[in-house]
Protein backbone atom coordinates (compact mmCIF):
# COMPACT_ATOMS: atom_id res chain seq x y z
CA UNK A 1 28.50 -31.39 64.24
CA UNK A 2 26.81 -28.40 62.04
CA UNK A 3 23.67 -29.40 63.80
CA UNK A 4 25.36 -28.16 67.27
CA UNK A 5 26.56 -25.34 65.79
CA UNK A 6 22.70 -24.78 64.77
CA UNK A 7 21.90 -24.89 68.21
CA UNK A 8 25.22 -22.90 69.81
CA UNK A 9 24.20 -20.08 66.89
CA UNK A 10 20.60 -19.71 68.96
CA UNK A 11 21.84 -19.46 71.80
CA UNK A 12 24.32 -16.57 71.05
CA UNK A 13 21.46 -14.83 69.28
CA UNK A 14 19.44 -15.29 72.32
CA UNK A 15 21.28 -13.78 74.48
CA UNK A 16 21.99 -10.71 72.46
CA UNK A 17 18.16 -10.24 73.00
CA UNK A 18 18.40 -10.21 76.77
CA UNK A 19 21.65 -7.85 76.53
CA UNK A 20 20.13 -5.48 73.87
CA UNK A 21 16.97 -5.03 76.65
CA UNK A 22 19.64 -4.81 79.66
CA UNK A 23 21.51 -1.48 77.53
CA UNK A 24 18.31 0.35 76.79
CA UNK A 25 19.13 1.14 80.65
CA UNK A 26 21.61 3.11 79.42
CA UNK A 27 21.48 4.43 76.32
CA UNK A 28 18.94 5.72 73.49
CA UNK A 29 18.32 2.75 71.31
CA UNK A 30 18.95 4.09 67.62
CA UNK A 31 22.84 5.05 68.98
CA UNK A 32 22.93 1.74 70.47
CA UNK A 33 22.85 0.49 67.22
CA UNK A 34 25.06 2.71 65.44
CA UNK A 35 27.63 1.92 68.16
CA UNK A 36 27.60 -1.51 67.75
CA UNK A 37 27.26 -2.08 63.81
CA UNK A 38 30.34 0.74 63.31
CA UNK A 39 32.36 -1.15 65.76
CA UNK A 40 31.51 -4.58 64.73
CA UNK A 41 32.08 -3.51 60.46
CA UNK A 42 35.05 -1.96 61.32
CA UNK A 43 36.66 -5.37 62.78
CA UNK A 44 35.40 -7.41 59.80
CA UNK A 45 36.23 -5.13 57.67
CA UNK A 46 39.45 -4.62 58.77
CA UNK A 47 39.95 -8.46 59.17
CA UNK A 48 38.96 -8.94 55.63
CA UNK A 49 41.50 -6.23 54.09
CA UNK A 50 44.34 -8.22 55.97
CA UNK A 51 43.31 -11.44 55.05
CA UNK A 52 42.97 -10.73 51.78
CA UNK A 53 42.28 -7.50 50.16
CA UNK A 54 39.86 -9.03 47.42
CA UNK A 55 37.51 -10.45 49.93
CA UNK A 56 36.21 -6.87 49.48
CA UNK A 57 35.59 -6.70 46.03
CA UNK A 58 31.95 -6.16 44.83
CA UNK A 59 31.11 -6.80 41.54
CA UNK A 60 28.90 -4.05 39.65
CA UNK A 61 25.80 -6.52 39.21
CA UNK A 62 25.74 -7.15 42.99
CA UNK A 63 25.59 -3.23 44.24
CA UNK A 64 21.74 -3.63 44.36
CA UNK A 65 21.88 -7.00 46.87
CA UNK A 66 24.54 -4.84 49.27
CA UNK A 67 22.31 -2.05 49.55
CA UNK A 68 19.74 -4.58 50.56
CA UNK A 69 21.98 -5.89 52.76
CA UNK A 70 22.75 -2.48 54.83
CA UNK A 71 19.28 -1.46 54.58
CA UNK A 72 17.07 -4.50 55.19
CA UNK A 73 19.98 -7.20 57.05
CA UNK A 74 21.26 -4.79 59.53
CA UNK A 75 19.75 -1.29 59.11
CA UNK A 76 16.29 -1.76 59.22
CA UNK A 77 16.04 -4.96 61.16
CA UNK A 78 17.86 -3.45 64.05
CA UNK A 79 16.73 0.27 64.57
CA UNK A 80 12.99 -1.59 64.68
CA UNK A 81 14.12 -4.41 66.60
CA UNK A 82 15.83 -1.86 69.58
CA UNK A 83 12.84 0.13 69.31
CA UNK A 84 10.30 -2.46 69.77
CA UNK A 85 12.39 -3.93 73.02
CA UNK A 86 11.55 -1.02 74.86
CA UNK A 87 8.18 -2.12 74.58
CA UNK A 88 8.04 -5.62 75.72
CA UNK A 89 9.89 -8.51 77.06
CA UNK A 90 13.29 -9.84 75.76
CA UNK A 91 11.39 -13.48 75.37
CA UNK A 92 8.32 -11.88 73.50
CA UNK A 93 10.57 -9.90 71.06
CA UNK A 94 12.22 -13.07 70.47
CA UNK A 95 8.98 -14.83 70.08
CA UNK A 96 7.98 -12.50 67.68
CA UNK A 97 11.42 -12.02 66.17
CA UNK A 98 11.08 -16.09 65.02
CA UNK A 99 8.15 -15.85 63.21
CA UNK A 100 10.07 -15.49 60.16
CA UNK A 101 10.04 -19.45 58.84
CA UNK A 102 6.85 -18.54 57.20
CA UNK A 103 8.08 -15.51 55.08
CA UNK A 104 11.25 -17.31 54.49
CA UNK A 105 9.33 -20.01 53.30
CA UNK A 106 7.74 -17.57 50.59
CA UNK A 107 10.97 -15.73 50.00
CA UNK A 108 13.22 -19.49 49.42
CA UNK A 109 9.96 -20.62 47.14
CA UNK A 110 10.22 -17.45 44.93
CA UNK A 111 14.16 -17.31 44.57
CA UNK A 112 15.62 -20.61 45.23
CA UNK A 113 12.85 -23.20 44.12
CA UNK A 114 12.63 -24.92 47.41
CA UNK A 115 9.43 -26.60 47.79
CA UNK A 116 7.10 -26.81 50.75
CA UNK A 117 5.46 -29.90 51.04
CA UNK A 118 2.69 -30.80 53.29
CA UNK A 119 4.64 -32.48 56.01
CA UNK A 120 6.97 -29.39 56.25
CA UNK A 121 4.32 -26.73 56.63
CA UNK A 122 2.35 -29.48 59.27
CA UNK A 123 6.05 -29.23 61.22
CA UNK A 124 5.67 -25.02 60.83
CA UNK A 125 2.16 -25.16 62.28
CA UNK A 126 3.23 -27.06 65.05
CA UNK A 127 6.38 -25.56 66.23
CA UNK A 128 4.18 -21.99 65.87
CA UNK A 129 1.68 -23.74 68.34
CA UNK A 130 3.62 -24.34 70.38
CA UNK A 131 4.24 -20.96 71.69
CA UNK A 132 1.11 -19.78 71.76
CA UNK A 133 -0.42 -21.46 75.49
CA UNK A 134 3.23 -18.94 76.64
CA UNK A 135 2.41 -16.21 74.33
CA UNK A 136 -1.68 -15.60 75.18
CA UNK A 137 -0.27 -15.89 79.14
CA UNK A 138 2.03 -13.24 78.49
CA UNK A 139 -0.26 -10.96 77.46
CA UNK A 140 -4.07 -12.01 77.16
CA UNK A 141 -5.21 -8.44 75.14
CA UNK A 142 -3.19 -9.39 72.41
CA UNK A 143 -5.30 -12.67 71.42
CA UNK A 144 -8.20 -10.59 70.60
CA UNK A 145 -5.97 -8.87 67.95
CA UNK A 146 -4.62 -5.66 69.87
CA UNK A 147 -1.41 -4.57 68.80
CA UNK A 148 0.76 -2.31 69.85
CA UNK A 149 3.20 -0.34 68.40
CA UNK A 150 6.44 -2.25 69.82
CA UNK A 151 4.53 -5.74 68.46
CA UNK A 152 4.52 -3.32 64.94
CA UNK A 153 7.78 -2.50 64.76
CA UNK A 154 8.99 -6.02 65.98
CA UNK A 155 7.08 -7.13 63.36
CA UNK A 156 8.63 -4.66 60.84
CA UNK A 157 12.18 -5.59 62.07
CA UNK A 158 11.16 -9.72 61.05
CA UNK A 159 10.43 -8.80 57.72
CA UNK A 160 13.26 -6.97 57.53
CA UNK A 161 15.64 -9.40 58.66
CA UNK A 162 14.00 -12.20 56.50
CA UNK A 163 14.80 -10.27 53.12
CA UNK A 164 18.59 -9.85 54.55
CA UNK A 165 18.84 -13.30 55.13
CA UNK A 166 17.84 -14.05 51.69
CA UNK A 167 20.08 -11.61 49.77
CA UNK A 168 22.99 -12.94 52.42
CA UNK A 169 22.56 -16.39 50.97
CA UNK A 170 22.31 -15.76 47.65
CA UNK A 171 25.56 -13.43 48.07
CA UNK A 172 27.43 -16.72 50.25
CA UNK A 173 26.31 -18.89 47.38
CA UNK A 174 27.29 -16.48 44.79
CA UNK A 175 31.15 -16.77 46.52
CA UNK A 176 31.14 -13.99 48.78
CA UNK A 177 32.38 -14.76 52.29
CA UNK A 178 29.96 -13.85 54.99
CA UNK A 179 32.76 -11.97 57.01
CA UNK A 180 33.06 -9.78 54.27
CA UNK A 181 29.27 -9.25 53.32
CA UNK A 182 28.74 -8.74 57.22
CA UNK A 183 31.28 -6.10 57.43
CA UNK A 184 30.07 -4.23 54.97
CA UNK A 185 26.30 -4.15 55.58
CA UNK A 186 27.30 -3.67 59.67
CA UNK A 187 29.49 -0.77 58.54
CA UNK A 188 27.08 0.94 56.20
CA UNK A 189 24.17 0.01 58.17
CA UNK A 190 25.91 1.37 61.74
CA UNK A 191 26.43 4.79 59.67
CA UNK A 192 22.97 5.44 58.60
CA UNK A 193 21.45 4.67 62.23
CA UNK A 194 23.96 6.74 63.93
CA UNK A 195 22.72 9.79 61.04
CA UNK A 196 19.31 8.46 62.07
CA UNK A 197 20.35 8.73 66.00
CA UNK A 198 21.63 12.25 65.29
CA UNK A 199 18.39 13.32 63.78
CA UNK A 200 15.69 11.79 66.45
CA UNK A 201 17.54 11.49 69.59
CA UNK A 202 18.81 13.60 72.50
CA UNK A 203 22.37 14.16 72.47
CA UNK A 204 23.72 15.96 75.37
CA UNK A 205 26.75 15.36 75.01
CA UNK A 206 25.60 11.91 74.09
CA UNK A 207 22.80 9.55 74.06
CA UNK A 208 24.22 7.65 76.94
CA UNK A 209 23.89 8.22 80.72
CA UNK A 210 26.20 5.66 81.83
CA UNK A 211 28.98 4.65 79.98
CA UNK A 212 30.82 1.90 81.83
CA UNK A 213 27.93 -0.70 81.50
CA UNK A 214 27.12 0.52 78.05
CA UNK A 215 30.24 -0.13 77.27
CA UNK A 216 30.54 -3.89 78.75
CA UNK A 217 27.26 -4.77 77.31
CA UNK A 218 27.86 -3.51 74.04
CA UNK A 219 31.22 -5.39 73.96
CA UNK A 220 29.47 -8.51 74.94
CA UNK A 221 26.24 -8.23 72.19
CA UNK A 222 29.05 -7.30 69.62
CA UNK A 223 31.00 -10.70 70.44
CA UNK A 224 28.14 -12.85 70.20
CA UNK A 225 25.75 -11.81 68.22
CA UNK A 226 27.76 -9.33 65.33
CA UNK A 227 31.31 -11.40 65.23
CA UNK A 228 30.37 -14.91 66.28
CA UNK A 229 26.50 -15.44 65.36
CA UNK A 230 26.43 -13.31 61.89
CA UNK A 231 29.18 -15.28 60.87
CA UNK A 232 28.00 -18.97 62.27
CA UNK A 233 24.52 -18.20 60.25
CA UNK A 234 26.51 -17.35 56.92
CA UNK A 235 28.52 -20.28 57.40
CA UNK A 236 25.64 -22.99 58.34
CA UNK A 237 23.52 -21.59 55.32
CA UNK A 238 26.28 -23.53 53.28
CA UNK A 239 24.71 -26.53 54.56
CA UNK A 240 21.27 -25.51 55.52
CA UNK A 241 18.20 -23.88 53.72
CA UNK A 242 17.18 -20.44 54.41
CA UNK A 243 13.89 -21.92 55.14
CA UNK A 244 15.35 -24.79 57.71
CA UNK A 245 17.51 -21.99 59.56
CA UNK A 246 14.40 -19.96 60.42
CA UNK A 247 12.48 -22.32 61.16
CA UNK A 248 15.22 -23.33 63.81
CA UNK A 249 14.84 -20.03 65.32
CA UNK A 250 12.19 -21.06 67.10
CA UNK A 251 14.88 -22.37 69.78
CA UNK A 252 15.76 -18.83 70.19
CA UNK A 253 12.72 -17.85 72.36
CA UNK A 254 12.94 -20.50 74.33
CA UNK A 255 17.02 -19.60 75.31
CA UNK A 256 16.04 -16.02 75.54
CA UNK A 257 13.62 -17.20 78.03
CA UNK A 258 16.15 -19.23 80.65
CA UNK A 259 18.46 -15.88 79.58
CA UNK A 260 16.01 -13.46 80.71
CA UNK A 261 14.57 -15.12 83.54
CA UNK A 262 18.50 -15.54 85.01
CA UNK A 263 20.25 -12.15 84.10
CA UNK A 264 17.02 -10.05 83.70
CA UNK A 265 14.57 -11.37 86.64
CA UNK A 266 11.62 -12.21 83.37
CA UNK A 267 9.15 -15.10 84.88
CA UNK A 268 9.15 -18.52 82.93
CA UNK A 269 6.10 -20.49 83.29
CA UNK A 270 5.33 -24.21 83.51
CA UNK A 271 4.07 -23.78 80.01
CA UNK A 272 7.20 -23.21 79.06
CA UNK A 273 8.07 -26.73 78.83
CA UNK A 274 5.53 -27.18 77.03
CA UNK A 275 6.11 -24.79 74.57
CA UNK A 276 9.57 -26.73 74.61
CA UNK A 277 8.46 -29.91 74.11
CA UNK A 278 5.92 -28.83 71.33
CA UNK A 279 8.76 -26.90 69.19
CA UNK A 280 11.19 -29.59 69.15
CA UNK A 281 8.84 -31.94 67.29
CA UNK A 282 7.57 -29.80 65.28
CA UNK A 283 11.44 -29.06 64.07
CA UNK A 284 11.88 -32.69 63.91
CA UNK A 285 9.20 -33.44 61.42
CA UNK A 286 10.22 -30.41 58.96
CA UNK A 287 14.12 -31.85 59.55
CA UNK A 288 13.22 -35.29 58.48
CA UNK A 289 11.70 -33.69 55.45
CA UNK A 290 14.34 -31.50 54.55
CA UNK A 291 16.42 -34.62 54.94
CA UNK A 292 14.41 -36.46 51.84
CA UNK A 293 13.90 -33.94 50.04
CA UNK A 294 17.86 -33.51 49.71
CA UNK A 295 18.44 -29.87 51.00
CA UNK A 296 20.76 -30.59 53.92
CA UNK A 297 23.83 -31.42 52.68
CA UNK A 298 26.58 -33.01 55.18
């Protein structure tokens, strides 16, 4: 069962990516994000306090991990992420987006003592192969190591998101309920980006030039992706390494490609199949190993 969830959690996540691209139609990005995070934090929040007042408690020691978590979970990782889709396809921000196993690898080896054995970084190699017959189609100048600025600030946004999701699971396994650490980082995060969007963007009266399908799409990305997907990951990470989770992300590429080619009019090639076929083995052979090496607990 949690391994449909896995899969259901990609999907969402996905398609935030090809809604994110559709609203930069309509609004500056940096507001985009303020919009969403303040209005997303402010439901958790606000959940939290009626469930149960304490689920907002932060201990002293811990003030450090939050402010990591507004910065580097939601602050950071978005404003780069929004910037860097102006730049490129929702499927290649993805792509690059789920490069993270690698650092997360690194990051659950330093503070969690998970070890990478041979047959788990041979699965890594091959689910990153996988993509890269799609990825040197998409856009032949990168392969001879051109990169633009949207690639830099997608890039910026992974590394980002990677030290979030490390502080978030050290927070979940520390007791704190992922509804509550989400609600706080969205809330503080959404503040500082909409100072941010104050500061670089045009407001006249407001970053937006139509508000009716800004308004729609934002409701939808804040559904999936802030109130169902944020919550899904901190829940699954109860069950499934940090390392295992990102590695999984790899299937969020390939949604964000059916997504974008069906909403968004983005081409999928026949080597996207492949790219399909290639991933899911290569997440097969580092599941089998996280399986016997006793991480995944059921």
């Amino acid at each position: 069962m949690t391994l449909l969830l896995l899969i259901f959690s990609y999907s969402l996540i996905a398609i935030s990516f090809t809604l994110a691209k559709a609203v930069l139609a309509y609004c500056a990005p940096i507001f985009f994000v303020a919009f969403r995070m303040i209005i997303a934090g402010a439901f958790l929040l606000g959940y939290c306090y009626v469930r149960n007042p304490h689920m907002l408690a932060v201990n002293k020691k811990d003030y450090t991990k939050f402010a990591l978590i507004v910065l580097m979970h939601i602050y950071f990782s978005y404003v780069f992420d929004l910037v860097a889709l102006q730049y490129m396809s929702s499927f290649k921000g993805a792509f690059i987006y789920n490069l993270s196993p690698f650092l997360t690898a690194l990051f659950s080896y330093l503070f969690f003592s998970e070890h990478m054995t041979p047959k788990k970084w041979l699965g890594l190699l091959i689910g990153f192969s996988g993509f890269l017959p799609e990825l040197l189609k998409e856009a032949p100048g990168e392969a001879m190591g051109v990169i633009s600025f949207g690639e830099v600030m997608m890039i910026c946004s992974v590394i980002a998101a990677v030290i979030g999701w490390t502080v978030m699971r050290i927070l979940v396994k520390d007791g704190y309920s992922p509804l509550s650490v989400n609600g706080i980082g969205m809330m503080g995060g959404g503040l500082l980006a909409l100072i941010t969007s104050g500061l670089c963007e045009t407001w006249d009266p407001f970053p937006v030039n139509n508000w009716w399908p800004f308004l729609k799409i934002t409701a939808a990305v804040i559904i999936t992706a802030n109130l169902l997907y944020y919550n899904l990951y901190g829940y699954l990470l109860r069950t499934y390494t940090a390392t295992f989770m990102s590695f999984a992300g790899f299937l969020c590429p390939l949604f964000a490609a059916i997504f974008g080619w069906y909403f968004l009019g983005e081409q999928v090639s026949l080597t996207f199949f492949f790219s399909l076929f290639v991933v899911v083995f290569g997440l097969a052979i580092f599941y089998q190993e996280e399986l016997k090496q006793g991480y995944i607990r059921f």
